[in-house]
PDB file of N, CA and C in Angstrom:
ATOM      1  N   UNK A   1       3.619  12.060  -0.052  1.00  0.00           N
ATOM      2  CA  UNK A   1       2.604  11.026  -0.007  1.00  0.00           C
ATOM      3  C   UNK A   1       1.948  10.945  -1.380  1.00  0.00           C
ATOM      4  N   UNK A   2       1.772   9.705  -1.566  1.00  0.00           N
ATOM      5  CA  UNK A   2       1.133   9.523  -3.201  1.00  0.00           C
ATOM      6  C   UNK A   2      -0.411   9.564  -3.133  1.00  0.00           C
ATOM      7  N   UNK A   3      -1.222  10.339  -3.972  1.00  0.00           N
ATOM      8  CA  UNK A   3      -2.683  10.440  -3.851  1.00  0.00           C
ATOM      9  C   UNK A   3      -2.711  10.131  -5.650  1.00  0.00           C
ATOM     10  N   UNK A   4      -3.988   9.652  -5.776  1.00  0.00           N
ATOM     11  CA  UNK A   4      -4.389   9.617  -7.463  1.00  0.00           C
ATOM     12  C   UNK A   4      -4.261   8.018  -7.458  1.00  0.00           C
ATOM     13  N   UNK A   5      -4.855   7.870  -8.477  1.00  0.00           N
ATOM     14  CA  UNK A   5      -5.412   6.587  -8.976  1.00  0.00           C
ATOM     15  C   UNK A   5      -3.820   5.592  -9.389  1.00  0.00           C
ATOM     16  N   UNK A   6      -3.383   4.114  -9.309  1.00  0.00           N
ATOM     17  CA  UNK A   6      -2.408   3.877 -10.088  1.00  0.00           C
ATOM     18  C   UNK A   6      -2.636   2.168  -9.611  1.00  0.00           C
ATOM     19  N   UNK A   7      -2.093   1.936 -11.118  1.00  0.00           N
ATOM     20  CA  UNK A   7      -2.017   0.129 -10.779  1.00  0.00           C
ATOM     21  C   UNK A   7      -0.911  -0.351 -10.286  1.00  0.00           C
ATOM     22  N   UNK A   8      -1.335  -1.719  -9.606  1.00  0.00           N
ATOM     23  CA  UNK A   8      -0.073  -1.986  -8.543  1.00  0.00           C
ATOM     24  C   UNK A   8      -0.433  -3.880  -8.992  1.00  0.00           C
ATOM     25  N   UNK A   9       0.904  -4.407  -9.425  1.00  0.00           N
ATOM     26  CA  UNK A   9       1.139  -5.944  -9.118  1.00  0.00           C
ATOM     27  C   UNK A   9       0.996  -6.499  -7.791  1.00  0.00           C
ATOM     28  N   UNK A  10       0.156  -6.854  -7.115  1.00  0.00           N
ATOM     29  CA  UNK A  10       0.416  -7.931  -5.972  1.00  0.00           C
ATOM     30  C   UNK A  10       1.390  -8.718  -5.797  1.00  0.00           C
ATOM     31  N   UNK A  11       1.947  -9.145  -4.383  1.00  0.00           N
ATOM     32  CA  UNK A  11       2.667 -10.345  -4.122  1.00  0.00           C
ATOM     33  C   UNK A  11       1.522 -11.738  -4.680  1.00  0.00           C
ATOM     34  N   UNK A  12       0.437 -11.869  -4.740  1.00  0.00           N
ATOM     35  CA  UNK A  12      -0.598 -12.511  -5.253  1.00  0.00           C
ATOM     36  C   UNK A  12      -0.593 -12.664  -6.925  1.00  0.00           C
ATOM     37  N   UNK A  13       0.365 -11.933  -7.781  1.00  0.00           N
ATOM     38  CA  UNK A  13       0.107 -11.809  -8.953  1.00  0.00           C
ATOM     39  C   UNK A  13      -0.856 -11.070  -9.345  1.00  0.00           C
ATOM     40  N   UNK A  14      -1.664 -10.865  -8.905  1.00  0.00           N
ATOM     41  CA  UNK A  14      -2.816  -9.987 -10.094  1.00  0.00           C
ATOM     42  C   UNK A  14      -2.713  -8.406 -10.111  1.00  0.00           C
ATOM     43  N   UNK A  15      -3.562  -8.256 -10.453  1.00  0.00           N
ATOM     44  CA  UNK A  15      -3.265  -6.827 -10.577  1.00  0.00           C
ATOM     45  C   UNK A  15      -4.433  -6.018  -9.959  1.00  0.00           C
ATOM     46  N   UNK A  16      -4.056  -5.096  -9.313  1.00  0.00           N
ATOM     47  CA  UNK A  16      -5.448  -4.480  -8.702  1.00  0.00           C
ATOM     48  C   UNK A  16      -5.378  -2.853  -8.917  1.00  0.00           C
ATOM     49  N   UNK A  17      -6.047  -2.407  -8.925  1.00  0.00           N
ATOM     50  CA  UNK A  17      -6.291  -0.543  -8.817  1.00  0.00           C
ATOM     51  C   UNK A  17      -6.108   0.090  -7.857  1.00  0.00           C
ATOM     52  N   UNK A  18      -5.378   0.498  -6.994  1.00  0.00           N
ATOM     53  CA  UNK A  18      -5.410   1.336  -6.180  1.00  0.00           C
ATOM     54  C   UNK A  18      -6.129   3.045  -5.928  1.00  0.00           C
ATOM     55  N   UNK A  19      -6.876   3.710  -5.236  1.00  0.00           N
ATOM     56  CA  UNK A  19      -6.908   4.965  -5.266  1.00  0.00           C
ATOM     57  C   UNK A  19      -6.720   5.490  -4.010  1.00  0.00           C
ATOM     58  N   UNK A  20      -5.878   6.639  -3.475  1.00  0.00           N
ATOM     59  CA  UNK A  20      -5.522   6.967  -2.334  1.00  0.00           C
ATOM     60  C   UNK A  20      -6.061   8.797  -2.191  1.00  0.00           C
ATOM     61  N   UNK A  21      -6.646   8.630  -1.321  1.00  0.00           N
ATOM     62  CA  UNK A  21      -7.067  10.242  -1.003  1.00  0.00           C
ATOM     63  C   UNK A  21      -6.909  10.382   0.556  1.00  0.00           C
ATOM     64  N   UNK A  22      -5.768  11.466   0.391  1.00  0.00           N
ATOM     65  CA  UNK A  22      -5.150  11.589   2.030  1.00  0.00           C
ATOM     66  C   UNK A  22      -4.697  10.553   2.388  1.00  0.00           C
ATOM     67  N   UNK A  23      -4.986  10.220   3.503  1.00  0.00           N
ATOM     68  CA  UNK A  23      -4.109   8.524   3.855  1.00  0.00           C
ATOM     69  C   UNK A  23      -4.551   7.437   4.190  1.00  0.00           C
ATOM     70  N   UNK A  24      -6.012   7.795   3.551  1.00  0.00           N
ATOM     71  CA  UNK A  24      -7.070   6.302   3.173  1.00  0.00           C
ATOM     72  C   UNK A  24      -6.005   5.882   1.948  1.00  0.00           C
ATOM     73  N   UNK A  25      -5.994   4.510   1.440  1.00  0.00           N
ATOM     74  CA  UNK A  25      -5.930   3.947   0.089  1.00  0.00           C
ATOM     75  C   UNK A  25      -6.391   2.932   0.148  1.00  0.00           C
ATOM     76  N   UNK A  26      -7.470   3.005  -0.726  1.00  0.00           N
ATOM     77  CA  UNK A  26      -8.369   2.057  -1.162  1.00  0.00           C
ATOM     78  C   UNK A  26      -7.973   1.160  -2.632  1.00  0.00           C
ATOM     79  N   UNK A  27      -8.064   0.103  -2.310  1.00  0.00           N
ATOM     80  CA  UNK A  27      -7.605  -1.284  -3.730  1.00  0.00           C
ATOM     81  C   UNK A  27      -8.876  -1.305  -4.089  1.00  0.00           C
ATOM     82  N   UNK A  28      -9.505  -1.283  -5.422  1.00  0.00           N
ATOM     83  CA  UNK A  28     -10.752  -1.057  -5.832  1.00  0.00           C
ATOM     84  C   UNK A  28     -10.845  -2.359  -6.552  1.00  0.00           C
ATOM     85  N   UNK A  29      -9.791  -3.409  -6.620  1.00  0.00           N
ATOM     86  CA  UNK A  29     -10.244  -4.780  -7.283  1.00  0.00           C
ATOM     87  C   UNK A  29     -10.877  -5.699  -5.740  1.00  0.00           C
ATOM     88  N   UNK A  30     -10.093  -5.225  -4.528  1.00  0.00           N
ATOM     89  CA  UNK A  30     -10.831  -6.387  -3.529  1.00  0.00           C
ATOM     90  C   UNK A  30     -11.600  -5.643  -2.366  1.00  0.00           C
ATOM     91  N   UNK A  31     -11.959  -4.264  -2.672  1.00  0.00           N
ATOM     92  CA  UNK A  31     -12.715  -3.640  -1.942  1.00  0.00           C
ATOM     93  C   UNK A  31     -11.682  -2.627  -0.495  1.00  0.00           C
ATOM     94  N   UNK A  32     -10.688  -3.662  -0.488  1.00  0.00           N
ATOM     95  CA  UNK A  32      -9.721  -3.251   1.213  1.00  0.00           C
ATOM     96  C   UNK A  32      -9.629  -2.096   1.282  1.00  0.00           C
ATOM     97  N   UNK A  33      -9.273  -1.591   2.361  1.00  0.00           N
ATOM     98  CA  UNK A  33      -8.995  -0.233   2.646  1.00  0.00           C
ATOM     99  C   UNK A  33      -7.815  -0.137   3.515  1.00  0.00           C
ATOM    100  N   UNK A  34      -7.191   0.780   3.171  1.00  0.00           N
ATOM    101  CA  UNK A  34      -5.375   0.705   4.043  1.00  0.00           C
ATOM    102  C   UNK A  34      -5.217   2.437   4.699  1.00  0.00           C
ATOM    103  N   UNK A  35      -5.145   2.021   6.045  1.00  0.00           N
ATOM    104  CA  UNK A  35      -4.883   3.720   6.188  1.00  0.00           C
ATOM    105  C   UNK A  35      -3.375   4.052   6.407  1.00  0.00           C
ATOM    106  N   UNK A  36      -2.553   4.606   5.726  1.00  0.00           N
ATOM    107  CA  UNK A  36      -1.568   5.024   5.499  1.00  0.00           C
ATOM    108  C   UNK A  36      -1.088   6.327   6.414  1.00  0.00           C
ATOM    109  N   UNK A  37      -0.062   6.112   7.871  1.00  0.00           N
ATOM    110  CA  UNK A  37       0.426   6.962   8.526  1.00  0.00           C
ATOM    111  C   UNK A  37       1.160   8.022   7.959  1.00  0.00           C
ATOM    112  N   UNK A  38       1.512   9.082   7.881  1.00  0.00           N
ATOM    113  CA  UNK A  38       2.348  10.316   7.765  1.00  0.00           C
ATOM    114  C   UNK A  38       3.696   9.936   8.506  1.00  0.00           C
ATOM    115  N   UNK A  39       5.127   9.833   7.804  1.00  0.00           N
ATOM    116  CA  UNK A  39       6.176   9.706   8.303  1.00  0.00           C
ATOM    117  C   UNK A  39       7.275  10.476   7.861  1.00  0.00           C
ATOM    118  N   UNK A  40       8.180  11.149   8.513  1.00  0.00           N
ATOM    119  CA  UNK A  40       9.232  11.769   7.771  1.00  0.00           C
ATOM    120  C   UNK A  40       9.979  10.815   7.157  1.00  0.00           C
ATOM    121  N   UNK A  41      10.330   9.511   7.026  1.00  0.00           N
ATOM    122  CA  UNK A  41      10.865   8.789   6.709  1.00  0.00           C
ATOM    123  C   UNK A  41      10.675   8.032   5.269  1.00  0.00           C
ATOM    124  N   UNK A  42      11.305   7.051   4.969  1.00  0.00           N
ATOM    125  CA  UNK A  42      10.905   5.929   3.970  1.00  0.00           C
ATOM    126  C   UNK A  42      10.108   4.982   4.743  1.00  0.00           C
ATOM    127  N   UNK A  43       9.969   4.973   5.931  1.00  0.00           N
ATOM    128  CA  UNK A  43       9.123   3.465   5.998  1.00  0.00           C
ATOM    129  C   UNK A  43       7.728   4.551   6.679  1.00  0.00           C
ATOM    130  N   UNK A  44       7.047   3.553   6.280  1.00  0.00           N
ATOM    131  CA  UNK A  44       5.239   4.250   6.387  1.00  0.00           C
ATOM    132  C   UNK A  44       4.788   2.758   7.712  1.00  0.00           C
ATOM    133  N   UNK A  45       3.796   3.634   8.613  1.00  0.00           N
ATOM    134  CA  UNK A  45       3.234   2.654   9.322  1.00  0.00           C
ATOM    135  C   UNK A  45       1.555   2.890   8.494  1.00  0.00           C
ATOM    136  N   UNK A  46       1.434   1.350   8.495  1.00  0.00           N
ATOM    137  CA  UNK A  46       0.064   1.308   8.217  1.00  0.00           C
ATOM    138  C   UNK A  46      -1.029   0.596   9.180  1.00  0.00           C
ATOM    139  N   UNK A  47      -2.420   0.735   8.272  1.00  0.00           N
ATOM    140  CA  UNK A  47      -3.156   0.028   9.445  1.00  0.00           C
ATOM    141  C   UNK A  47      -4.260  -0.645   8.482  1.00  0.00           C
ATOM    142  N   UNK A  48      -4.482  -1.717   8.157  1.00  0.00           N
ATOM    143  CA  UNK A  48      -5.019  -2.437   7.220  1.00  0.00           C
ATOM    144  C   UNK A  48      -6.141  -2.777   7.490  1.00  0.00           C
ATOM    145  N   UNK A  49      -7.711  -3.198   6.612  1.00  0.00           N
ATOM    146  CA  UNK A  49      -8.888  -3.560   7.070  1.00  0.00           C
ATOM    147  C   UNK A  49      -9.248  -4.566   7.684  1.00  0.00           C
ATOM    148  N   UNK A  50      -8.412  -4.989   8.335  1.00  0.00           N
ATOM    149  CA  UNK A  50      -8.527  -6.617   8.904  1.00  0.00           C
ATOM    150  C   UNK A  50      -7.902  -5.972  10.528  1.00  0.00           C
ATOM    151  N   UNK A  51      -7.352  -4.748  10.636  1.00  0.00           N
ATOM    152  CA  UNK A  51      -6.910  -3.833  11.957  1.00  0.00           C
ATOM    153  C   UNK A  51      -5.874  -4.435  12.449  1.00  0.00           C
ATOM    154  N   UNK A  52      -4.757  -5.137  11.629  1.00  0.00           N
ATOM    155  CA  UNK A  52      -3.424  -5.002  11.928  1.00  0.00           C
ATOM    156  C   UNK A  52      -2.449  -3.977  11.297  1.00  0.00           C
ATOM    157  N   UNK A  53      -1.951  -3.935  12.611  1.00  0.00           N
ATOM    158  CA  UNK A  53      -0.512  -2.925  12.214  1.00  0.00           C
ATOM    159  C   UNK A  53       0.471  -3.428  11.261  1.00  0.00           C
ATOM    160  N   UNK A  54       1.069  -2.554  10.204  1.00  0.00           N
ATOM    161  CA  UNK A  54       2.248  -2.916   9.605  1.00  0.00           C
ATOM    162  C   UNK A  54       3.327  -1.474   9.258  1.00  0.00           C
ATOM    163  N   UNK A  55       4.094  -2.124   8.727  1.00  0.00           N
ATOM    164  CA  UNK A  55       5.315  -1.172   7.755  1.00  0.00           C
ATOM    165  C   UNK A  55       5.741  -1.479   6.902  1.00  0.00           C
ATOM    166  N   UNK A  56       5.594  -0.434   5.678  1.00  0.00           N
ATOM    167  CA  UNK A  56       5.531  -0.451   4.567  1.00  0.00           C
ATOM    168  C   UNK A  56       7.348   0.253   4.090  1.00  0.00           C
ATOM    169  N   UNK A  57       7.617   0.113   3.254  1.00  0.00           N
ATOM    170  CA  UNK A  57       8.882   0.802   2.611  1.00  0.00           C
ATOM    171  C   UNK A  57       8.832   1.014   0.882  1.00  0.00           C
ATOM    172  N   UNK A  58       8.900   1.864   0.521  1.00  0.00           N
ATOM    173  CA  UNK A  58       8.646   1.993  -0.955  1.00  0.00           C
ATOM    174  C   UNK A  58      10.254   2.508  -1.643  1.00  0.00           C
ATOM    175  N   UNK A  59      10.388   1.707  -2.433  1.00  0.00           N
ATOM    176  CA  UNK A  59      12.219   2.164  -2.976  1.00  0.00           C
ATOM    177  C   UNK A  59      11.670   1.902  -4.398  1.00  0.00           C
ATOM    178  N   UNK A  60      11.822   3.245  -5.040  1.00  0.00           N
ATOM    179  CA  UNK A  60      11.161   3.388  -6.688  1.00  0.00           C
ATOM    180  C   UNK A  60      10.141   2.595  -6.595  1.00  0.00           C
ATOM    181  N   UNK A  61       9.797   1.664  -8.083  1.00  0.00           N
ATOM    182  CA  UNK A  61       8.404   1.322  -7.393  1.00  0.00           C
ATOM    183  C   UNK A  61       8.031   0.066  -7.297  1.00  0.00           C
ATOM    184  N   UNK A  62       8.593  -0.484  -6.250  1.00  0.00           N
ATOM    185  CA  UNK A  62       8.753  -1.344  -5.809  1.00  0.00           C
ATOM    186  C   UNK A  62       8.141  -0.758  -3.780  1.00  0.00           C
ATOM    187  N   UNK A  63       7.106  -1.646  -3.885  1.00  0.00           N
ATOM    188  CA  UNK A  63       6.459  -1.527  -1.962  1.00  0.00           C
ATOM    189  C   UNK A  63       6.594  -2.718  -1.375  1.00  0.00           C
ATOM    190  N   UNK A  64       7.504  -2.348  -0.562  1.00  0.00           N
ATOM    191  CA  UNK A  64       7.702  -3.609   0.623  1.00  0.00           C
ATOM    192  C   UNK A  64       7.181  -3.563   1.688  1.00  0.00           C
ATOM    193  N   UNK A  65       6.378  -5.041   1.822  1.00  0.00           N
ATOM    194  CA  UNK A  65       5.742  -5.480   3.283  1.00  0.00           C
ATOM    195  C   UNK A  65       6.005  -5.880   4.217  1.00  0.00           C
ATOM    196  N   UNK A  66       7.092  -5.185   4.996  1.00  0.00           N
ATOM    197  CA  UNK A  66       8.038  -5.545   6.334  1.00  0.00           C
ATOM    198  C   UNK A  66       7.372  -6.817   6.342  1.00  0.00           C
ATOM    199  N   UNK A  67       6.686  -6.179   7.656  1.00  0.00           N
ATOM    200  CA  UNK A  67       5.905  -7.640   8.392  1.00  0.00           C
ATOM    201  C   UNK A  67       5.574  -8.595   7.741  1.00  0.00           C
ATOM    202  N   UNK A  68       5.047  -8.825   6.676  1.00  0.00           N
ATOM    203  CA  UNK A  68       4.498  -9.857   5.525  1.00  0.00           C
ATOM    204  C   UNK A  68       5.686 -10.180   4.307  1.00  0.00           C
ATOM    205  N   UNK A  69       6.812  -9.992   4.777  1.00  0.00           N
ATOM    206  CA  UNK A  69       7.847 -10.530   3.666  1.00  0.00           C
ATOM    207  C   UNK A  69       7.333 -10.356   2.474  1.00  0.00           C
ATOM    208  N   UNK A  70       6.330  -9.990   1.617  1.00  0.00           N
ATOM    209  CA  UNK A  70       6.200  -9.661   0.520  1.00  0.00           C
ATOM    210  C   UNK A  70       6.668  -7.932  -0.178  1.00  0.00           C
ATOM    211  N   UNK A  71       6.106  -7.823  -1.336  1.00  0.00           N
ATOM    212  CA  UNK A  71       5.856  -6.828  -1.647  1.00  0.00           C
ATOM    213  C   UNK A  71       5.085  -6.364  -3.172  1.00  0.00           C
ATOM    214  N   UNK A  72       4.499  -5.208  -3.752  1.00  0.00           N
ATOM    215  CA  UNK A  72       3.943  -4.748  -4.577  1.00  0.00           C
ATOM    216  C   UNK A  72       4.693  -4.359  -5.482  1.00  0.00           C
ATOM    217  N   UNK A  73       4.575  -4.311  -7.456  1.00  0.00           N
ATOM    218  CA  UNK A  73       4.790  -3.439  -8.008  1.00  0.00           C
ATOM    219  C   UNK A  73       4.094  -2.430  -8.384  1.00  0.00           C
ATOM    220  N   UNK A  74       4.070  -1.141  -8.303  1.00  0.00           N
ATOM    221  CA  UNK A  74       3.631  -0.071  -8.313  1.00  0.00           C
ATOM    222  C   UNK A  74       3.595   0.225 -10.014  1.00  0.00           C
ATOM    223  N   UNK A  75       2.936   0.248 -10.958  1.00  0.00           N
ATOM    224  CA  UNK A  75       2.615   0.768 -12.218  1.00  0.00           C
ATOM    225  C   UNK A  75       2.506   2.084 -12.401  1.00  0.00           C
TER     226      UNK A  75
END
């Protein structure tokens, strides 16, 4: 699981800050908060501040948003 500070490209274009401690991760450009499940796997279930469920997949650094057809670049 990734903890520590790191910038991430949006499907939105911009760029935002991420910081993750345990399996809160907090985006510090729009305030959100994402709680990030524990999985043996590549795909992560999440649970986002708006309290929908999703799944996440991260392949190098590149994060994909199952449910939301998008995805993040990870800096």
């Amino acid at each position: 699981m990734d903890t520590g500070f790191r910038s991430v490209i949006g499907s939105d274009g911009a760029m935002h800050l991420e910081h993750q401690v345990g399996t809160i991760r907090f985006d510090l450009a729009s305030g959100q908060m994402t709680q990030v499940l524990p999985s043996p796997s590549g795909m992560r279930s999440v649970i986002r501040s708006n309290g929908s469920f999703g799944l996440e997949q991260t392949i190098g650094n590149m994060r994909f948003n199952i449910e939301q057809g998008s995805y993040d670049l990870l800096l």
